[in-house]
N, C-alpha and C. Protein backbone atom coordinates (compact mmCIF):
# COMPACT_ATOMS: atom_id res chain seq x y z
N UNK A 1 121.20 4.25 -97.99
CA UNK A 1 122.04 4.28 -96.81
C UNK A 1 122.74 2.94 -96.65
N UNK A 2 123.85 3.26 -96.48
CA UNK A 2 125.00 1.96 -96.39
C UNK A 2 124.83 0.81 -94.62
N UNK A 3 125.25 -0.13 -94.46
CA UNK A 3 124.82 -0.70 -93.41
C UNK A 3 125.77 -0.01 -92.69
N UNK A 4 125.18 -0.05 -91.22
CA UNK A 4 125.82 0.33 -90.36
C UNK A 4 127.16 -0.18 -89.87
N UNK A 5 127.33 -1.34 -90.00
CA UNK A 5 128.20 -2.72 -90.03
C UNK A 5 129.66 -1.92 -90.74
N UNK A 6 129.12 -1.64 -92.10
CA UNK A 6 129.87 -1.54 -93.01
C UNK A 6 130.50 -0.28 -93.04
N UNK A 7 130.23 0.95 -92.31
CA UNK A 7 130.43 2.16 -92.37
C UNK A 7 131.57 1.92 -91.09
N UNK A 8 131.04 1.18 -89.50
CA UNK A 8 132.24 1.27 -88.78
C UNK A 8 133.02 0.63 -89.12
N UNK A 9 133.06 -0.73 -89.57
CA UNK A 9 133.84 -1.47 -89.96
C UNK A 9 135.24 -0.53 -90.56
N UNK A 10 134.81 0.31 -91.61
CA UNK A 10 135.50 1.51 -92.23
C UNK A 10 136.21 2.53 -91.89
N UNK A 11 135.47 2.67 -90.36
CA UNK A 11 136.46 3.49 -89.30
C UNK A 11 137.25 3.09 -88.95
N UNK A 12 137.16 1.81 -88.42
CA UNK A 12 138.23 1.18 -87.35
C UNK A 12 139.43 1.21 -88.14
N UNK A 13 138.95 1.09 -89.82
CA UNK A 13 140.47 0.42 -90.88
C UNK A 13 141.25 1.97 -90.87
N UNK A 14 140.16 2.67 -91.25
CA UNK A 14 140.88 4.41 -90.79
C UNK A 14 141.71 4.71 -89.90
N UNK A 15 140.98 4.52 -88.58
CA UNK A 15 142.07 4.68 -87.63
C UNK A 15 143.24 3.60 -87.38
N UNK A 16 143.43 2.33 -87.37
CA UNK A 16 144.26 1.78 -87.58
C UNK A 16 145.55 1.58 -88.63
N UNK A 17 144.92 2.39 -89.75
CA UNK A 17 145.66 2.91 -90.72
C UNK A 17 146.73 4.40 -89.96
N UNK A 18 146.02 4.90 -89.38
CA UNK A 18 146.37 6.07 -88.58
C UNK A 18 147.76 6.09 -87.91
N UNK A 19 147.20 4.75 -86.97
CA UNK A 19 147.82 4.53 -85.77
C UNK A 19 149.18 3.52 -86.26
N UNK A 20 148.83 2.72 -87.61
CA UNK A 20 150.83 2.03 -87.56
C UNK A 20 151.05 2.88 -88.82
N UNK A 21 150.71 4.17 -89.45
CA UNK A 21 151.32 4.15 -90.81
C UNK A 21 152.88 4.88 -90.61
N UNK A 22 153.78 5.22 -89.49
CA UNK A 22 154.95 5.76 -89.44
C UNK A 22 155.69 4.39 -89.09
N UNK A 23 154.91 3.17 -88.51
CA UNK A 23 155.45 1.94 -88.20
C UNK A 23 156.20 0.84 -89.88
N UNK A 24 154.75 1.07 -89.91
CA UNK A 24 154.34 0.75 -91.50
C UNK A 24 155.59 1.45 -92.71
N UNK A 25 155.27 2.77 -92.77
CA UNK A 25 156.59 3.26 -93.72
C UNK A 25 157.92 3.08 -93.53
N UNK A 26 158.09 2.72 -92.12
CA UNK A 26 159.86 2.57 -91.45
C UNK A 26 159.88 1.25 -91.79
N UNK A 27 159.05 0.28 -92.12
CA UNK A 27 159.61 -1.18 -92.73
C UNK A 27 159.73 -1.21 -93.77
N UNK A 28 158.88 -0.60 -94.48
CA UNK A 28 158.59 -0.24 -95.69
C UNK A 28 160.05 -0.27 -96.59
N UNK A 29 160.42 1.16 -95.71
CA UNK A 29 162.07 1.65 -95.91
C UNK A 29 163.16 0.73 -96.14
N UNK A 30 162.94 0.14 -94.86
CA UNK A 30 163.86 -1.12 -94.91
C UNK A 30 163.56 -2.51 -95.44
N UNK A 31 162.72 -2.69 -95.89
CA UNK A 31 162.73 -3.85 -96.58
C UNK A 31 162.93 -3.40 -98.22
N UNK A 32 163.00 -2.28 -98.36
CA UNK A 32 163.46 -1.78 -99.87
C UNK A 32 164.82 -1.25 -100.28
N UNK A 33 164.74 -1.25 -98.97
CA UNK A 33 166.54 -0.59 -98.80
C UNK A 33 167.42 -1.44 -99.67
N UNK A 34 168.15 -1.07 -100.64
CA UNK A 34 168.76 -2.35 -101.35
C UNK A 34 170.48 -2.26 -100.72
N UNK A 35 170.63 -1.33 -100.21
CA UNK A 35 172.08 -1.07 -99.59
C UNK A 35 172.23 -2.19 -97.96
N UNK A 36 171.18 -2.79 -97.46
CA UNK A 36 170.61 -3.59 -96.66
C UNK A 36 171.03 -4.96 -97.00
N UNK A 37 170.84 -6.01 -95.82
CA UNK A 37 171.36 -7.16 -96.41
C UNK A 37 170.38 -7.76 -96.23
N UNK A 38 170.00 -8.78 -97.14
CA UNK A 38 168.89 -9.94 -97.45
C UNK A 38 168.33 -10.06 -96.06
N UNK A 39 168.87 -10.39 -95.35
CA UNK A 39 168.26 -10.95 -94.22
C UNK A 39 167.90 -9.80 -93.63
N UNK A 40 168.24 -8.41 -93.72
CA UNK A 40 168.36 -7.65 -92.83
C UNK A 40 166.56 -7.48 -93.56
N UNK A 41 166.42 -7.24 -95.15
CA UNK A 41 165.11 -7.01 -95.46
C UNK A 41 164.56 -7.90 -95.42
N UNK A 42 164.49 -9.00 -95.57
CA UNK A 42 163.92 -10.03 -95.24
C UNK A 42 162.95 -10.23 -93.90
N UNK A 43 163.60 -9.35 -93.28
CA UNK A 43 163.32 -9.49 -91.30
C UNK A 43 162.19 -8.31 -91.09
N UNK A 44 162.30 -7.19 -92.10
CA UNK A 44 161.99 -6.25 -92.01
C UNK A 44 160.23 -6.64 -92.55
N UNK A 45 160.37 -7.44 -93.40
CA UNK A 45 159.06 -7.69 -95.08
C UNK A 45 158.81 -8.94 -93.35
N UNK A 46 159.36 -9.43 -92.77
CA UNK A 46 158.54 -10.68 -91.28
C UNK A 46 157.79 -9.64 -90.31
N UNK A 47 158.21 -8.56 -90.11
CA UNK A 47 158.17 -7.63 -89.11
C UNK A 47 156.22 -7.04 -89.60
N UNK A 48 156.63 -6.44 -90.93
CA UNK A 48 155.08 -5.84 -91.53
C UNK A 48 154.21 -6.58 -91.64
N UNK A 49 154.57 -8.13 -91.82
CA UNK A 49 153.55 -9.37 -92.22
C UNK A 49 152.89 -9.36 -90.93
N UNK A 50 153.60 -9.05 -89.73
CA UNK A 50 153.21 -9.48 -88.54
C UNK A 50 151.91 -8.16 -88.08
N UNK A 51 152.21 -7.10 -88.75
CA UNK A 51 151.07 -5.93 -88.19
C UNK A 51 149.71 -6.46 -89.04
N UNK A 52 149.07 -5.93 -88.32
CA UNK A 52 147.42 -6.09 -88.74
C UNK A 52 146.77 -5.56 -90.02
N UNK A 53 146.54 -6.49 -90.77
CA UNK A 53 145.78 -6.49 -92.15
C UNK A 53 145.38 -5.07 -92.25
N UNK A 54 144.37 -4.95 -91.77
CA UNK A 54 143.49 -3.65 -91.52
C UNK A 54 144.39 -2.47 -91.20
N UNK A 55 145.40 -2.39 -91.30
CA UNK A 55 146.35 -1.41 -91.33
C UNK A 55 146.79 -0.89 -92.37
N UNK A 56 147.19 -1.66 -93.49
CA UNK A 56 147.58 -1.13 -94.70
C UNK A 56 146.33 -0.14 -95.00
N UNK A 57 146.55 1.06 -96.04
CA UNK A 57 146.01 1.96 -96.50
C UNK A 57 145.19 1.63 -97.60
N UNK A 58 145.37 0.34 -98.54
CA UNK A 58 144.83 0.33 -99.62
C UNK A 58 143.50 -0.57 -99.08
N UNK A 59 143.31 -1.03 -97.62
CA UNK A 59 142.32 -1.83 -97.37
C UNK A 59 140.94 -0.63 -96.84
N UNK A 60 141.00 1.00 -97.01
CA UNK A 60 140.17 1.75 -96.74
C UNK A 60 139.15 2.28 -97.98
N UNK A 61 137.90 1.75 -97.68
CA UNK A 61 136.91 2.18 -99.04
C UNK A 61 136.66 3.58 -98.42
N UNK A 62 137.02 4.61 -99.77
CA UNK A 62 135.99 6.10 -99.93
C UNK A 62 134.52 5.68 -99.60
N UNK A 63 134.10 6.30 -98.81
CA UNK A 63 132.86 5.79 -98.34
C UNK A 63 131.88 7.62 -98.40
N UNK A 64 130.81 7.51 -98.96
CA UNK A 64 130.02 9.15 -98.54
C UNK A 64 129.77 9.45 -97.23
N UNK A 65 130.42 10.90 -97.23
CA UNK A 65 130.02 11.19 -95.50
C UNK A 65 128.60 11.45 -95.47
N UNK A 66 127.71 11.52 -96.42
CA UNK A 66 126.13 11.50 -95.77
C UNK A 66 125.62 10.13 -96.00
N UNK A 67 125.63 9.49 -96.61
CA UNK A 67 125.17 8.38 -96.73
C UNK A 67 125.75 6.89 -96.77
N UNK A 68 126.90 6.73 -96.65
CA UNK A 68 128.00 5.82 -96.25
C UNK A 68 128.44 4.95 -97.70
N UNK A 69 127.52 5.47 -98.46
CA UNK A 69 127.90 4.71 -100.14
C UNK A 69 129.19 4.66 -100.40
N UNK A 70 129.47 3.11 -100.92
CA UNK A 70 131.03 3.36 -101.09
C UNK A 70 131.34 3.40 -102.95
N UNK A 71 130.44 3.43 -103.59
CA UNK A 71 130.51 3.92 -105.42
C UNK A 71 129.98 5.38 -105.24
N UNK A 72 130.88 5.41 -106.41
CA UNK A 72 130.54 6.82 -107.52
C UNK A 72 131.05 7.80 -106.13
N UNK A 73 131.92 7.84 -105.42
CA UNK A 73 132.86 9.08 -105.00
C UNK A 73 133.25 9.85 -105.53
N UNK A 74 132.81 11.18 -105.19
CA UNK A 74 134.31 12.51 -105.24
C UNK A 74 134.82 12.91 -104.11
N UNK A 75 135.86 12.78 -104.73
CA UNK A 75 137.05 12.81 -103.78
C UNK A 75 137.04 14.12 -103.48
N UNK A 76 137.33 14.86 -103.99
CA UNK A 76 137.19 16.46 -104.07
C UNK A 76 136.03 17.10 -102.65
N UNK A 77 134.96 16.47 -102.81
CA UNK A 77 133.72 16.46 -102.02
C UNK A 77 133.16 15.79 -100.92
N UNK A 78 134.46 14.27 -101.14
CA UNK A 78 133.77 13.83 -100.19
C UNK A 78 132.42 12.97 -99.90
N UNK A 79 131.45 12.93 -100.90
CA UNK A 79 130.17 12.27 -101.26
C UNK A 79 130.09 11.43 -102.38
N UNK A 80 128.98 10.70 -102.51
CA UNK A 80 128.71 10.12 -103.70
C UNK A 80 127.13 11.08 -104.33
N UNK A 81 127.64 10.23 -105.35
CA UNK A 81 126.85 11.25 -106.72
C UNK A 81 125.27 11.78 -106.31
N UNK A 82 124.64 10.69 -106.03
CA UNK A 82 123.44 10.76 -105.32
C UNK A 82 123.10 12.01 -104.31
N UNK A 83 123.70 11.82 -103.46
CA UNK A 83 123.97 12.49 -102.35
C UNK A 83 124.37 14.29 -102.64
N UNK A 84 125.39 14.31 -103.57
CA UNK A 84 125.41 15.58 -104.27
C UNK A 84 124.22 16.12 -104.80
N UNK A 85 123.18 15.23 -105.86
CA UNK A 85 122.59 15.84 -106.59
C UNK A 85 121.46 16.40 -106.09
N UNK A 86 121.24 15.61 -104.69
CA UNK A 86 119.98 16.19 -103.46
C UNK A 86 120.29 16.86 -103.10
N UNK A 87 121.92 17.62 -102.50
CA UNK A 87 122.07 18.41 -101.89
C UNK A 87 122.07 19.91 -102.79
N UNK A 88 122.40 19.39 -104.24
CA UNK A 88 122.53 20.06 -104.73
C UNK A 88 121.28 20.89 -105.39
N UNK A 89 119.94 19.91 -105.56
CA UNK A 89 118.88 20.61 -105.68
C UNK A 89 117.93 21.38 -104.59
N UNK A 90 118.10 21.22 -103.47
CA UNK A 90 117.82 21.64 -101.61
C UNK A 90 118.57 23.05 -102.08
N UNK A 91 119.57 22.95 -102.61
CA UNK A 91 120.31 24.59 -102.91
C UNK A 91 121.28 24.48 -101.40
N UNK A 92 121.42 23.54 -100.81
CA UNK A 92 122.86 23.19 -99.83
C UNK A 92 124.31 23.38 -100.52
N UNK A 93 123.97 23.46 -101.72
CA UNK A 93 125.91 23.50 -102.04
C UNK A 93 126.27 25.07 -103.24
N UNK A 94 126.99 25.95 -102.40
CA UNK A 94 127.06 26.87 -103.19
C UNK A 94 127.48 27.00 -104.35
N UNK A 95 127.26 27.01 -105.90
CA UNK A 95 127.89 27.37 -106.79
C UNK A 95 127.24 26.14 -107.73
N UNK A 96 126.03 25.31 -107.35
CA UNK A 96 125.78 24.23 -107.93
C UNK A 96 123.98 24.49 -107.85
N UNK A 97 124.23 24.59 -109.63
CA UNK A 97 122.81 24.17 -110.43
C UNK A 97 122.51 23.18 -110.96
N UNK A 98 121.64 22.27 -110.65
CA UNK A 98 121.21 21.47 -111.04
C UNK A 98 120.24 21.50 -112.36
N UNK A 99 120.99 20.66 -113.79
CA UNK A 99 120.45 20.60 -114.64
C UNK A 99 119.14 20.39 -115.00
N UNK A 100 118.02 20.80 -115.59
CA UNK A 100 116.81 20.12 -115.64
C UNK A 100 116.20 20.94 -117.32
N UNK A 101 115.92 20.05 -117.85
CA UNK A 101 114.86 20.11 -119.01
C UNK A 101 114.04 19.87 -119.59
């Protein structure tokens, strides 16, 4: 089990990701805009510097929704590996046998 620390910590970047990413893409726009004038993107690339770290999208770890592990994710699932292979021997996940020999 992942620290507790570390799991909200993970929310907050979630929802703050949430809450500027239409802010976030409209600078985005314009600071790439090449039909734009230097300064105009320039102002735009001052504008995003100024929103909160924890906003960008690439600062959110896949984290397991049962156990807060942030390695060995599927994405698909949602969990880490661990976490699958318990659920998966409990007979919790339909369509999944667990290997044994």
């Amino acid at each position: 089990m992942a620290k507790k620390s570390a799991i909200e910590k993970n929310k907050r970047r979630q929802k703050l990701v949430k809450q500027f990413s239409a802010k976030r893409e409209a600078l985005k726009a314009i600071a790439s805009d090449k039909s734009l004038t230097i300064e105009e993107q320039f102002a735009a690339r001052l504008k995003l510097a100024e929103l909160p770290r924890n906003s960008s999208a690439v600062r959110v770890r896949n984290r397991c929704e049962v156990t807060g592990r942030p390695r060995s994710y599927y994405r698909k699932l949602k969990m880490s590996r661990i976490a699958l292979r318990e659920l998966g021997s409990l007979g919790l996940i339909p369509g999944l046998v667990k290997s044994s020999w």
